[in-house]
N, C-alpha and C. Protein backbone atom coordinates (compact mmCIF):
# COMPACT_ATOMS: atom_id res chain seq x y z
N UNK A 1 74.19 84.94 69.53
CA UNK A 1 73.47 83.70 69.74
C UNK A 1 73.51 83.35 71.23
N UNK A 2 72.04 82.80 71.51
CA UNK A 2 72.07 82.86 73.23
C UNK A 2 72.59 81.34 73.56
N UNK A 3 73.29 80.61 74.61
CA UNK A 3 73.45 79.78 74.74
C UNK A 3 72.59 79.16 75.13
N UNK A 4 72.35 78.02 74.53
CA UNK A 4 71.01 77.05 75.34
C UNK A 4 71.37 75.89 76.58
N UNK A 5 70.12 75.75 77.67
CA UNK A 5 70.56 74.95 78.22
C UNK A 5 70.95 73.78 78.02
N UNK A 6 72.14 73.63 78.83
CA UNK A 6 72.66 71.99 78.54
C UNK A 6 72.11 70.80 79.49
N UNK A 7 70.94 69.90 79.26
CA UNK A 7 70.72 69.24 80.30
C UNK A 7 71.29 67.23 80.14
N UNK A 8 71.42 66.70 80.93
CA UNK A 8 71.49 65.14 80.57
C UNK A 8 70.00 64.62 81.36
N UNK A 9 70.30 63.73 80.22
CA UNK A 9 68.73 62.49 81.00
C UNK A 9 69.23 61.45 81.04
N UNK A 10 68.45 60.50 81.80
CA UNK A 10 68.83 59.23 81.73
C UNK A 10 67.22 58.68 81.52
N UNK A 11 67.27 58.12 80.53
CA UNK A 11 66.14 57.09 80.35
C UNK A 11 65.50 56.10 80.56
N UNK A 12 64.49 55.43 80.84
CA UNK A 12 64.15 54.07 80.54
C UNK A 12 62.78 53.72 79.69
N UNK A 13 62.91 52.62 79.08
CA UNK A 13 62.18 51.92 78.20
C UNK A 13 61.28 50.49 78.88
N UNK A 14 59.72 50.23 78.76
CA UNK A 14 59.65 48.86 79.32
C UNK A 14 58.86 48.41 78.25
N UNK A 15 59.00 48.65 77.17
CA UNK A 15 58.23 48.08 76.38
C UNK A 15 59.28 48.35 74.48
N UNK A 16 60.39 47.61 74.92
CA UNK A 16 61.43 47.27 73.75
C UNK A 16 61.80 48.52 73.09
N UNK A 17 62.04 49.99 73.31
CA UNK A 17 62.46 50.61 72.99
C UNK A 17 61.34 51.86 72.31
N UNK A 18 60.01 51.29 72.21
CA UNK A 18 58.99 51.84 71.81
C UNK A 18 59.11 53.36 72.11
N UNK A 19 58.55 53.36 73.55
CA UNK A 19 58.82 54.76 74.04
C UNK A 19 59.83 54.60 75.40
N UNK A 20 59.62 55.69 75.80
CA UNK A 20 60.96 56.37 76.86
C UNK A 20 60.57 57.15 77.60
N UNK A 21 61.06 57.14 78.76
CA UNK A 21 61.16 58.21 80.16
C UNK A 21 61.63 58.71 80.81
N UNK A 22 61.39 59.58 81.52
CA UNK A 22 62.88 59.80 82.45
C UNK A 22 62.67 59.16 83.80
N UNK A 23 63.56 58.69 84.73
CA UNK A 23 63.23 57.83 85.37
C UNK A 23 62.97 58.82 86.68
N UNK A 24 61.39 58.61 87.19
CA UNK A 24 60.57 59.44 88.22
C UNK A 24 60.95 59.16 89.42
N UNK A 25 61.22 60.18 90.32
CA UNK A 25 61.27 59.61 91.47
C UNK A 25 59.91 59.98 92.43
N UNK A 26 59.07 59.34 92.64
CA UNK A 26 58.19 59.08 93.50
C UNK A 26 58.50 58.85 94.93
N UNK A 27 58.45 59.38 96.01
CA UNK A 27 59.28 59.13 97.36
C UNK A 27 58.37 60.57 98.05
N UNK A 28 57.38 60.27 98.52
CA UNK A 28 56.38 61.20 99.58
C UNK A 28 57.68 61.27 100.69
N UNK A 29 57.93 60.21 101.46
CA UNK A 29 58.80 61.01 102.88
C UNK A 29 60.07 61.82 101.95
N UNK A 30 60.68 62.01 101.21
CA UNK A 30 61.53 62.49 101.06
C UNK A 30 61.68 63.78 99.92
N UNK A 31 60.30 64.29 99.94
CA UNK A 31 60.11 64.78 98.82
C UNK A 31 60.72 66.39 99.15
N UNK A 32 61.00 66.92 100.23
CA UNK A 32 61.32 68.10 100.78
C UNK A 32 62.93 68.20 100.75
N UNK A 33 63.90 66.51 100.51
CA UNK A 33 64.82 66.80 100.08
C UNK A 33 65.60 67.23 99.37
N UNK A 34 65.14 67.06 98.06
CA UNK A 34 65.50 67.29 96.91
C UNK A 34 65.11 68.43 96.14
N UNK A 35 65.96 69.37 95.55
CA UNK A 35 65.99 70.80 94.83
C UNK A 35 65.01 71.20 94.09
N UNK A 36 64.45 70.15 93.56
CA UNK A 36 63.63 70.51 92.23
C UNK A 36 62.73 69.45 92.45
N UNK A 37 61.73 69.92 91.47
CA UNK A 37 60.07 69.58 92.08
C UNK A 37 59.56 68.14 91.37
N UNK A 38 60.14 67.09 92.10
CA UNK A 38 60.16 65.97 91.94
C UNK A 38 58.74 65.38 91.00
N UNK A 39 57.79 66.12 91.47
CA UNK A 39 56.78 66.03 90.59
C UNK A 39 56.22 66.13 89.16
N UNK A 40 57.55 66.61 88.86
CA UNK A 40 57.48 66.99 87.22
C UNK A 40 58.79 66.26 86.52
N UNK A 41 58.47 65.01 86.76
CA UNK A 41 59.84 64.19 85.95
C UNK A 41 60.51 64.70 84.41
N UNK A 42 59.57 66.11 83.48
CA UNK A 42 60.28 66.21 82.66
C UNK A 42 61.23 67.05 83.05
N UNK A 43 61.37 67.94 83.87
CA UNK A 43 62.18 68.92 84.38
C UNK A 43 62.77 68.30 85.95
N UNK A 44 62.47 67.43 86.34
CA UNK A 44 63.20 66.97 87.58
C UNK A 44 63.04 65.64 87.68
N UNK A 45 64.17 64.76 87.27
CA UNK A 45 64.11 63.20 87.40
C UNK A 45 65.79 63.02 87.64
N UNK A 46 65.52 61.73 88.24
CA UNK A 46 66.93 60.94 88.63
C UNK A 46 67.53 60.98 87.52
N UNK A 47 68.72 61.22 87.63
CA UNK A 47 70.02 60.85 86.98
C UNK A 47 70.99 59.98 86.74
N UNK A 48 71.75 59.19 86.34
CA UNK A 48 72.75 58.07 86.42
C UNK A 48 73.43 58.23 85.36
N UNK A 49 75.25 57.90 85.58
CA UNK A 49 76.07 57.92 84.47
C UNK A 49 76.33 56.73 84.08
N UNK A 50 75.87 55.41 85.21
CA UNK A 50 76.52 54.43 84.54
C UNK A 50 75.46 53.35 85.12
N UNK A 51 75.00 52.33 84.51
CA UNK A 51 74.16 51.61 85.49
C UNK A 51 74.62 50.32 84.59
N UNK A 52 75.52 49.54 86.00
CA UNK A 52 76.39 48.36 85.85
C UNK A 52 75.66 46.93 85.46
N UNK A 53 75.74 46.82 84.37
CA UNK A 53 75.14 45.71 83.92
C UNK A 53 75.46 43.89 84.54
N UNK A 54 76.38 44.27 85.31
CA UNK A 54 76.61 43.04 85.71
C UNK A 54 76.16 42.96 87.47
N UNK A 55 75.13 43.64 87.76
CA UNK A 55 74.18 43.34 88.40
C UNK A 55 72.95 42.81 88.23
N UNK A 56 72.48 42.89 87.17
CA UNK A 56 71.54 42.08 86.50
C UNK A 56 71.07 41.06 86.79
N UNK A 57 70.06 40.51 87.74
CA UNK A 57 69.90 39.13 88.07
C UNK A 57 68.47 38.89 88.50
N UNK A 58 68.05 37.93 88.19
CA UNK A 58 66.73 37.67 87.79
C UNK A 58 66.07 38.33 89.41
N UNK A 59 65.25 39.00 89.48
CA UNK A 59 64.99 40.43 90.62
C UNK A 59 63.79 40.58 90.54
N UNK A 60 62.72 40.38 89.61
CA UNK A 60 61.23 40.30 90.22
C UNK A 60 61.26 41.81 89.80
N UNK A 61 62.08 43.08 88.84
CA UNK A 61 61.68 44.21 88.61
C UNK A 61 62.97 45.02 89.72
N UNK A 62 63.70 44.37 90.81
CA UNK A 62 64.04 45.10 91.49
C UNK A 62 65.21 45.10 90.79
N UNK A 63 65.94 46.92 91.55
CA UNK A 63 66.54 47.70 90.87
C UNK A 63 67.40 48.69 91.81
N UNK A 64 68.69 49.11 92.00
CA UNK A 64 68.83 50.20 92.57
C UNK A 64 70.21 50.73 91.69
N UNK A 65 70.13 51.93 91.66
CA UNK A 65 71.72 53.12 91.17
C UNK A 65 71.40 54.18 92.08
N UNK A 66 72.99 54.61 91.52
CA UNK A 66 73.45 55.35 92.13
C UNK A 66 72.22 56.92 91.18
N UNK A 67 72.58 57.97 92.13
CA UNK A 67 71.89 59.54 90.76
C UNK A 67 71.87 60.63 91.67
N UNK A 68 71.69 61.11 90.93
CA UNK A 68 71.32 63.06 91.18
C UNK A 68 70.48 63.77 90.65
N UNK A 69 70.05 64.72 90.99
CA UNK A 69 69.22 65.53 90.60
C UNK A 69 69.08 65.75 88.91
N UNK A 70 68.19 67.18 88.28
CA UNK A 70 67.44 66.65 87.48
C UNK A 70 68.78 67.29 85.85
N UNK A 71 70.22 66.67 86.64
CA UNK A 71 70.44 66.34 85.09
C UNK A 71 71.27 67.59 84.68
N UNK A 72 70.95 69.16 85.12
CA UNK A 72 71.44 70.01 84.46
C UNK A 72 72.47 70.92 85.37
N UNK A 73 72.52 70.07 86.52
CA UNK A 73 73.40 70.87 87.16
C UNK A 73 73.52 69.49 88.95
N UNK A 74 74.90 69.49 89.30
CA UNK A 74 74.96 68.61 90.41
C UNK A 74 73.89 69.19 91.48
N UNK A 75 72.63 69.44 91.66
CA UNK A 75 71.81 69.96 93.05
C UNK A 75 71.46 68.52 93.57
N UNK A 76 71.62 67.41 93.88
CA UNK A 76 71.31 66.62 95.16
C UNK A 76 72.82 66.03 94.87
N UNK A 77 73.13 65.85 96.70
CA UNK A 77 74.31 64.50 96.44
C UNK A 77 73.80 63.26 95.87
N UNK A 78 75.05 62.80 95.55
CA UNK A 78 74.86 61.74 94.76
C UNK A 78 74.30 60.29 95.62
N UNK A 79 73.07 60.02 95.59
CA UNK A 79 71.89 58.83 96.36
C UNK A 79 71.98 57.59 95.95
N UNK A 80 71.31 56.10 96.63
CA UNK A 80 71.26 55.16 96.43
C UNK A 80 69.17 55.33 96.10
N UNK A 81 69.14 54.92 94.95
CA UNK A 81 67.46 54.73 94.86
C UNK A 81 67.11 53.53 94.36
N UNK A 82 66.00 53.16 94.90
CA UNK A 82 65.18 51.60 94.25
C UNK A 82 64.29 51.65 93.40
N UNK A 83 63.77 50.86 92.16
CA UNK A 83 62.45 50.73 91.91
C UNK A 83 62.31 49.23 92.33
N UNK A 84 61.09 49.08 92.12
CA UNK A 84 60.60 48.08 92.63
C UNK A 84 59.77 47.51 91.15
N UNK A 85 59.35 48.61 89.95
CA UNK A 85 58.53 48.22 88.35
C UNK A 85 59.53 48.22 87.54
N UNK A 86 60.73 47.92 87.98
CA UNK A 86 61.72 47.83 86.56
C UNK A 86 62.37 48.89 86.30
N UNK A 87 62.11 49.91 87.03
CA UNK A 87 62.87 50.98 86.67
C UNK A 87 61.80 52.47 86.19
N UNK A 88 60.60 52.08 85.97
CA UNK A 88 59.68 53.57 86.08
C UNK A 88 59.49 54.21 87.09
N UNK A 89 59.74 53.67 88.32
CA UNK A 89 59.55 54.82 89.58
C UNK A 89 60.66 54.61 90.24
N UNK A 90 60.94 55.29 91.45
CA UNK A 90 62.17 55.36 91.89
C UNK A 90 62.15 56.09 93.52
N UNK A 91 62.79 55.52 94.43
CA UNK A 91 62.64 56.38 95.71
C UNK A 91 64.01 56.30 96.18
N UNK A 92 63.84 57.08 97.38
CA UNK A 92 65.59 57.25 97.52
C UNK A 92 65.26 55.61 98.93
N UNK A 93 66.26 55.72 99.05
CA UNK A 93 67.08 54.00 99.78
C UNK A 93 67.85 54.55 100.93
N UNK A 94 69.12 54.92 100.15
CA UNK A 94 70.57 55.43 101.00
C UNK A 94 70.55 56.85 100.36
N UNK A 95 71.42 57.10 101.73
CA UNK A 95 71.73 58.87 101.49
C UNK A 95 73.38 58.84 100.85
N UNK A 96 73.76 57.87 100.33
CA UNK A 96 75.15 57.60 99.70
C UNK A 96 75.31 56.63 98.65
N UNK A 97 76.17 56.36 97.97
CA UNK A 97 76.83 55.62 97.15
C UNK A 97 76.82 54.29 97.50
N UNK A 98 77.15 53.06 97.11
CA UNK A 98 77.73 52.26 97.28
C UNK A 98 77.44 50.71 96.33
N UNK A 99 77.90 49.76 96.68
CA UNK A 99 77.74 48.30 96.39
C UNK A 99 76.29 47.70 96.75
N UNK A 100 75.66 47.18 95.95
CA UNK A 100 74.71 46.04 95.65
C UNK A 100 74.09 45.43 94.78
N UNK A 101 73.47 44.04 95.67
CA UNK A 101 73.56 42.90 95.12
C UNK A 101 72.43 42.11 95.46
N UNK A 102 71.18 41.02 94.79
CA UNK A 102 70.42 40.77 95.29
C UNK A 102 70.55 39.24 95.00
N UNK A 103 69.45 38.66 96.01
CA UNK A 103 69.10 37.49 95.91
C UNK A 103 68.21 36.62 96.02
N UNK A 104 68.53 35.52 96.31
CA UNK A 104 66.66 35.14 96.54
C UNK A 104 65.36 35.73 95.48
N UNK A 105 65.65 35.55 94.29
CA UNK A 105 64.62 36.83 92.37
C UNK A 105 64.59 37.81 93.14
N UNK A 106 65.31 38.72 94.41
CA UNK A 106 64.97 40.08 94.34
C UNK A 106 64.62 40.19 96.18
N UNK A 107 64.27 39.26 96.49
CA UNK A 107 63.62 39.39 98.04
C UNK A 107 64.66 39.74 99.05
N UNK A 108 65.98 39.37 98.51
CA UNK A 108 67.42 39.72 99.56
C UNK A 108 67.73 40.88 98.48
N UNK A 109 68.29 41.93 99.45
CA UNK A 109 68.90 43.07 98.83
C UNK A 109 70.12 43.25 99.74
N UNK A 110 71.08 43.31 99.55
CA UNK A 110 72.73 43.74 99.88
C UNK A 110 73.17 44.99 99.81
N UNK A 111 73.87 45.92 100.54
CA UNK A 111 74.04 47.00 100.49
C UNK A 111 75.05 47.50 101.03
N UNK A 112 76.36 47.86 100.62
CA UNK A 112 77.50 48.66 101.65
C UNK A 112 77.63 49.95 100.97
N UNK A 113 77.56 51.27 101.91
CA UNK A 113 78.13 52.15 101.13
C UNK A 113 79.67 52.26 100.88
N UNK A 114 80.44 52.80 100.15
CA UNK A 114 81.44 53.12 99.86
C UNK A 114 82.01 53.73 101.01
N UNK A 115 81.43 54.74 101.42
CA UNK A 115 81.73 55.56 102.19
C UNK A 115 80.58 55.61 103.23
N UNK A 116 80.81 55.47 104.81
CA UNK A 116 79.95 55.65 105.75
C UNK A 116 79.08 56.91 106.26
N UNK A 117 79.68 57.98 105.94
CA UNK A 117 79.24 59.42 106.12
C UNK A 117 80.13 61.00 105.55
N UNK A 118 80.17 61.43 106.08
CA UNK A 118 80.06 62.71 105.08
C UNK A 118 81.70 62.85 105.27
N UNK A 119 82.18 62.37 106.59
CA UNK A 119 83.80 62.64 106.82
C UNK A 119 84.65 61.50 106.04
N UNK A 120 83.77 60.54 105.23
CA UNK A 120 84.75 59.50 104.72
C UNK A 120 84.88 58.19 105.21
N UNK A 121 84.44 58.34 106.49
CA UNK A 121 84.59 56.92 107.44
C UNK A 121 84.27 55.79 106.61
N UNK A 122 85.55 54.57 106.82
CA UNK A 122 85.33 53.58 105.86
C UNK A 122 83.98 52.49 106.72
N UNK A 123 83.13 52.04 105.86
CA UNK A 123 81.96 51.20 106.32
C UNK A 123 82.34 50.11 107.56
N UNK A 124 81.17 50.29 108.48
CA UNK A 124 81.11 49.39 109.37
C UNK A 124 80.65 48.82 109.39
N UNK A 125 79.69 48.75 108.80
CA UNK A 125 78.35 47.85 108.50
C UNK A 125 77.85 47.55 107.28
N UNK A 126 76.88 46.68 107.35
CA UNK A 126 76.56 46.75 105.79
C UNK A 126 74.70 46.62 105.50
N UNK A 127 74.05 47.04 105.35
CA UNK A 127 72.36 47.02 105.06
C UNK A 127 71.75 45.79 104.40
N UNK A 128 70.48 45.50 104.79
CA UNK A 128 70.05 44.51 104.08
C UNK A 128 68.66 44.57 104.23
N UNK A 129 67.81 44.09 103.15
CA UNK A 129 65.96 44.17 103.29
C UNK A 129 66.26 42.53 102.57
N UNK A 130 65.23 42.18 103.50
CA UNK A 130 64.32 40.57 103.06
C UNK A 130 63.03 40.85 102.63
N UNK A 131 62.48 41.91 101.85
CA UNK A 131 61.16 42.17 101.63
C UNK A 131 60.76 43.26 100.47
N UNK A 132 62.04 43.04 99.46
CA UNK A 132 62.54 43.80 98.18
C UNK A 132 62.82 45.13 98.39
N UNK A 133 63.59 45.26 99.41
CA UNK A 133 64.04 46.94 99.78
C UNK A 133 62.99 47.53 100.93
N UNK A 134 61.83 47.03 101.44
CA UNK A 134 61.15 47.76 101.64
C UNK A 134 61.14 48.24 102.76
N UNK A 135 62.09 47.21 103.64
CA UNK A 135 62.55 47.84 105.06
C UNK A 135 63.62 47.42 105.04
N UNK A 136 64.40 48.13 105.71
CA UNK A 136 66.18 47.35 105.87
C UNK A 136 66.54 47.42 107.25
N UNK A 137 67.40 46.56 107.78
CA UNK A 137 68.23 46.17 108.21
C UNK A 137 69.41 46.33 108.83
N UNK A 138 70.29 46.55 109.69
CA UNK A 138 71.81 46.53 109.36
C UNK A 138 72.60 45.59 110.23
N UNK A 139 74.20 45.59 109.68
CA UNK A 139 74.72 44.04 110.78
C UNK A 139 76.32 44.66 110.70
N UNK A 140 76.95 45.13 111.54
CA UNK A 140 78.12 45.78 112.03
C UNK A 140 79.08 44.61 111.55
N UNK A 141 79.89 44.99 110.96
CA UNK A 141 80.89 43.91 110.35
C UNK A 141 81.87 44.24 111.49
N UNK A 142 82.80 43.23 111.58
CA UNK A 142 84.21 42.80 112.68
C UNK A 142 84.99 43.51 112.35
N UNK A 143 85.39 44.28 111.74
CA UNK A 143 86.49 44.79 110.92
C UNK A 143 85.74 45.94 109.62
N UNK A 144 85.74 47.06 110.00
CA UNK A 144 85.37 48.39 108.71
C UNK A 144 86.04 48.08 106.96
N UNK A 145 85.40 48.19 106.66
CA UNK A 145 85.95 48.02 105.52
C UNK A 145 85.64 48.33 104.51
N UNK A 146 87.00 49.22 102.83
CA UNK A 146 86.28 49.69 101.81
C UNK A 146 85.93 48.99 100.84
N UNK A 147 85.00 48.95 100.86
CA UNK A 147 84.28 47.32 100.01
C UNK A 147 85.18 47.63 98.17
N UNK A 148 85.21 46.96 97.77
CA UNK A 148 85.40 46.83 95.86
C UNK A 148 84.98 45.60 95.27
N UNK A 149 83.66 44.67 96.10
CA UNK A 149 83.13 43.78 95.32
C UNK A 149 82.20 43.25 96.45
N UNK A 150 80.82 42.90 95.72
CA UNK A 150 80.11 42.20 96.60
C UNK A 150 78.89 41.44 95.55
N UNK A 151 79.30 39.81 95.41
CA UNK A 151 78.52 39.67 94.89
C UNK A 151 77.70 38.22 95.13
N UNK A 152 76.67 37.65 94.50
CA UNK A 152 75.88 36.72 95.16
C UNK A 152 76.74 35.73 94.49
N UNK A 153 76.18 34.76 95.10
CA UNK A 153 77.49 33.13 94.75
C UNK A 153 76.59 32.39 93.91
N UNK A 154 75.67 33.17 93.37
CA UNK A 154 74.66 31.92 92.56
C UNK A 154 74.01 32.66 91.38
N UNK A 155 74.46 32.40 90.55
CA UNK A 155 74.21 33.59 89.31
C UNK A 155 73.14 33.96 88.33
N UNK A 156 72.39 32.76 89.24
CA UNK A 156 71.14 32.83 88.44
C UNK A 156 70.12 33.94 89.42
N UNK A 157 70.99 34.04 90.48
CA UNK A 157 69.84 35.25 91.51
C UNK A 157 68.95 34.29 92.45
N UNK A 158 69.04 33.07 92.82
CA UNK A 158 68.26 32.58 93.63
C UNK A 158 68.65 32.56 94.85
N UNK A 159 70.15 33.03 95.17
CA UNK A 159 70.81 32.32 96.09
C UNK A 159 70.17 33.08 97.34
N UNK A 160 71.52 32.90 98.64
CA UNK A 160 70.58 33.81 99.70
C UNK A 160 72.53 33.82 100.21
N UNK A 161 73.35 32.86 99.71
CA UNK A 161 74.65 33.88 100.16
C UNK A 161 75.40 34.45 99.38
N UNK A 162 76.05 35.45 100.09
CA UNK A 162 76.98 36.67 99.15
C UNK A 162 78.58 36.83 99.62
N UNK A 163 79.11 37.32 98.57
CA UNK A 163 80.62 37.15 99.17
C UNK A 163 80.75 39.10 99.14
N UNK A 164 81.42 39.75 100.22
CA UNK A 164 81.83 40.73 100.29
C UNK A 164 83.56 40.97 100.66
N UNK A 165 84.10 41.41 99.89
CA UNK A 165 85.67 41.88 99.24
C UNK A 165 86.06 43.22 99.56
N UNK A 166 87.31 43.36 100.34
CA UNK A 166 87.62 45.18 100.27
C UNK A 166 88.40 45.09 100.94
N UNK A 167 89.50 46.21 101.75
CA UNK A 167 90.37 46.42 101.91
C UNK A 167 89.82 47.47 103.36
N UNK A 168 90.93 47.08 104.05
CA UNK A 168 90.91 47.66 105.15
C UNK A 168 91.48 49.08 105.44
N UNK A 169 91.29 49.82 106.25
CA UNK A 169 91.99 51.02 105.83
C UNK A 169 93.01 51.25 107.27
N UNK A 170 93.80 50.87 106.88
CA UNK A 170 95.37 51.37 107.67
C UNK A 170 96.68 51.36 107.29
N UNK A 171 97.24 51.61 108.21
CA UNK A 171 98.80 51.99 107.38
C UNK A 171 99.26 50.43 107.05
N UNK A 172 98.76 49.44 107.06
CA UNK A 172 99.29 48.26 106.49
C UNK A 172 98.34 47.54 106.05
N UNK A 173 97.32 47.97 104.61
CA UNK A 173 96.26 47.48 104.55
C UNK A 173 96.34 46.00 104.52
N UNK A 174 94.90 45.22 104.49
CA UNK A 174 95.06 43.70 104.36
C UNK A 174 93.53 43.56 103.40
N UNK A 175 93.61 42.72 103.17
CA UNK A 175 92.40 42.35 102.16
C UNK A 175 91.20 41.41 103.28
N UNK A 176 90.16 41.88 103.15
CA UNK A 176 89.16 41.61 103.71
C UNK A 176 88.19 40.62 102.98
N UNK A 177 87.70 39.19 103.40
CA UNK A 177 86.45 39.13 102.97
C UNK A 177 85.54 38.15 103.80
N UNK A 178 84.37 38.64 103.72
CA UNK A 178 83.21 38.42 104.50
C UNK A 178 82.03 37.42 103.21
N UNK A 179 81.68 36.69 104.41
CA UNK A 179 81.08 35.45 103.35
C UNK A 179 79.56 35.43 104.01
N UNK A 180 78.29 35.92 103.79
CA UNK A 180 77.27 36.10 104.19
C UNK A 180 76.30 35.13 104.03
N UNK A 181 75.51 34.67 104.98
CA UNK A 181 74.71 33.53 104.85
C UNK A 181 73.11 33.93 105.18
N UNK A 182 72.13 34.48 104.45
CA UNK A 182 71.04 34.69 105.47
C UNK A 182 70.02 33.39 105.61
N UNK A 183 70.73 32.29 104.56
CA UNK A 183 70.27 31.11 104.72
C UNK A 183 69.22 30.60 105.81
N UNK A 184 69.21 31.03 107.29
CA UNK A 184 69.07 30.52 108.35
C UNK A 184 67.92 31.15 108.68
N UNK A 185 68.57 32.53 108.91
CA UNK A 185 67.14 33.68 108.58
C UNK A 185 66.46 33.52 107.68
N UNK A 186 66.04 33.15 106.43
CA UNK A 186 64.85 32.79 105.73
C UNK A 186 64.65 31.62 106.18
N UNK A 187 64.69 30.38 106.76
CA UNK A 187 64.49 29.30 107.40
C UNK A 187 63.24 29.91 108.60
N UNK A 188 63.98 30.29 109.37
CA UNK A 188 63.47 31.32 110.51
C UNK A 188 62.42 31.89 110.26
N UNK A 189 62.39 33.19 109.48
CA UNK A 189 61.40 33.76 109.16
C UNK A 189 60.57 33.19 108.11
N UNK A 190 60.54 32.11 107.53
CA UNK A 190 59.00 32.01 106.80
C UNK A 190 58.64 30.96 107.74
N UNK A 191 59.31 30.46 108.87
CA UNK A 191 58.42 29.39 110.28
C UNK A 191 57.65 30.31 110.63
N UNK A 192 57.94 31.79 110.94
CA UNK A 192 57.73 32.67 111.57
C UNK A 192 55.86 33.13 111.15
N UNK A 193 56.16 32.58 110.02
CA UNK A 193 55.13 33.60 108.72
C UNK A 193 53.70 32.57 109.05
C-alpha cells in the first residue's frame, strides 16, 4: 500500500459554514517569494495553526495571522499576512511573526514582531498603518523589547490607544510597558485630509 500525501488546510467560511476555502494569498509584489504557485489556492494557500480569537474586534473585515506555505510541508518561513474581506484573500505584511492589535473598526493596525530578524534581535520598534494595513509605518521604542501582550484599551475596537507589555532582554530582566496614543495623529491627519 502506497502512502498517501499528508496535507493540512486551513479554512475559511463567509457565509455561516455553507461552503469553504482555503485561504488565497493574492500578493502580485511578492509572488516570486513563495515556493508554490500561489495561484492555485487548492494546491498552494496560507496556512495557520492557531488563529487567536481574542483578537477579534469590530475591524471593518480586517485580519492578520501568522502561516506558511501550502500545508504539506514547512516551504515558506513562517509570515505575518492581512486580509482586508474577512479572510478570503490574503497578502503577506511582515516577513516574521509577531503581536497585533487594531483600532479605530480596523483603520489603526499595531504590530511588533517577536523577533526583529533572522539572528533573534529582540524588537526595537514596533509598525503601524492608519489606512487598514495598507501602508505602514514604524516608531523605535526607548528600550528593545520581547513583547508578550499588546492590546487596545477599548474593547469594543474603537479606540486609538494600546498598551504594549514585555520584557527586556538582559542579564537582569525588567518588565516593560509602553502606553501608545495615536490619538493626536488622527486629530492631525484628518485636519490634514
Amino acid at each position: 500500500m502506497e502512502p498517501t500525501e499528508s496535507r493540512e488546510e486551513t479554512k475559511v467560511s463567509v457565509d455561516n459554514g455553507l461552503t469553504w476555502s482555503n485561504l488565497k494569498v493574492v500578493d502580485r509584489e511578492n509572488v516570486d517569494s513563495f515556493r508554490c504557485d500561489v495561484t492555485k489556492p487548492e494546491r498552494c494557500s496560507l496556512h495557520t495553526y492557531f488563529y487567536d480569537l481574542r483578537n477579534l474586534r469590530p475591524s471593518a473585515g480586517i485580519m492578520m495571522i501568522s502561516g506558511i506555505g501550502d500545508g504539506s510541508e514547512y516551504d515558506w518561513n513562517e509570515e505575518n499576512f492581512i486580509s482586508r474581506d474577512s479572510g478570503l484573500t490574503w497578502r503577506l505584511v511582515h516577513n516574521s511573526t509577531g503581536l497585533y492589535t487594531t483600532g479605530d473598526l480596523g483603520n489603526i493596525i499595531m504590530y511588533i514582531p517577536y523577533r526583529s530578524n533572522e539572528n533573534g534581535d529582540v524588537p526595537s520598534k514596533f509598525y503601524y498603518s492608519l489606512d487598514q494595513g495598507k501602508t505602514w509605518g514604524e516608531y523605535d521604542l526607548i528600550m528593545p523589547i520581547y513583547p508578550y501582550r499588546l492590546i487596545s484599551t477599548i474593547s469594543d475596537g474603537s479606540g486609538s490607544k494600546f498598551i504594549l507589555t514585555g520584557t527586556s532582554i538582559t542579564d537582569d530582566p525588567i518588565s516593560i510597558t509602553y502606553s501608545i496614543d495615536f490619538q493626536r495623529y488622527l486629530i492631525i491627519n484628518h485636519v490634514k485630509r
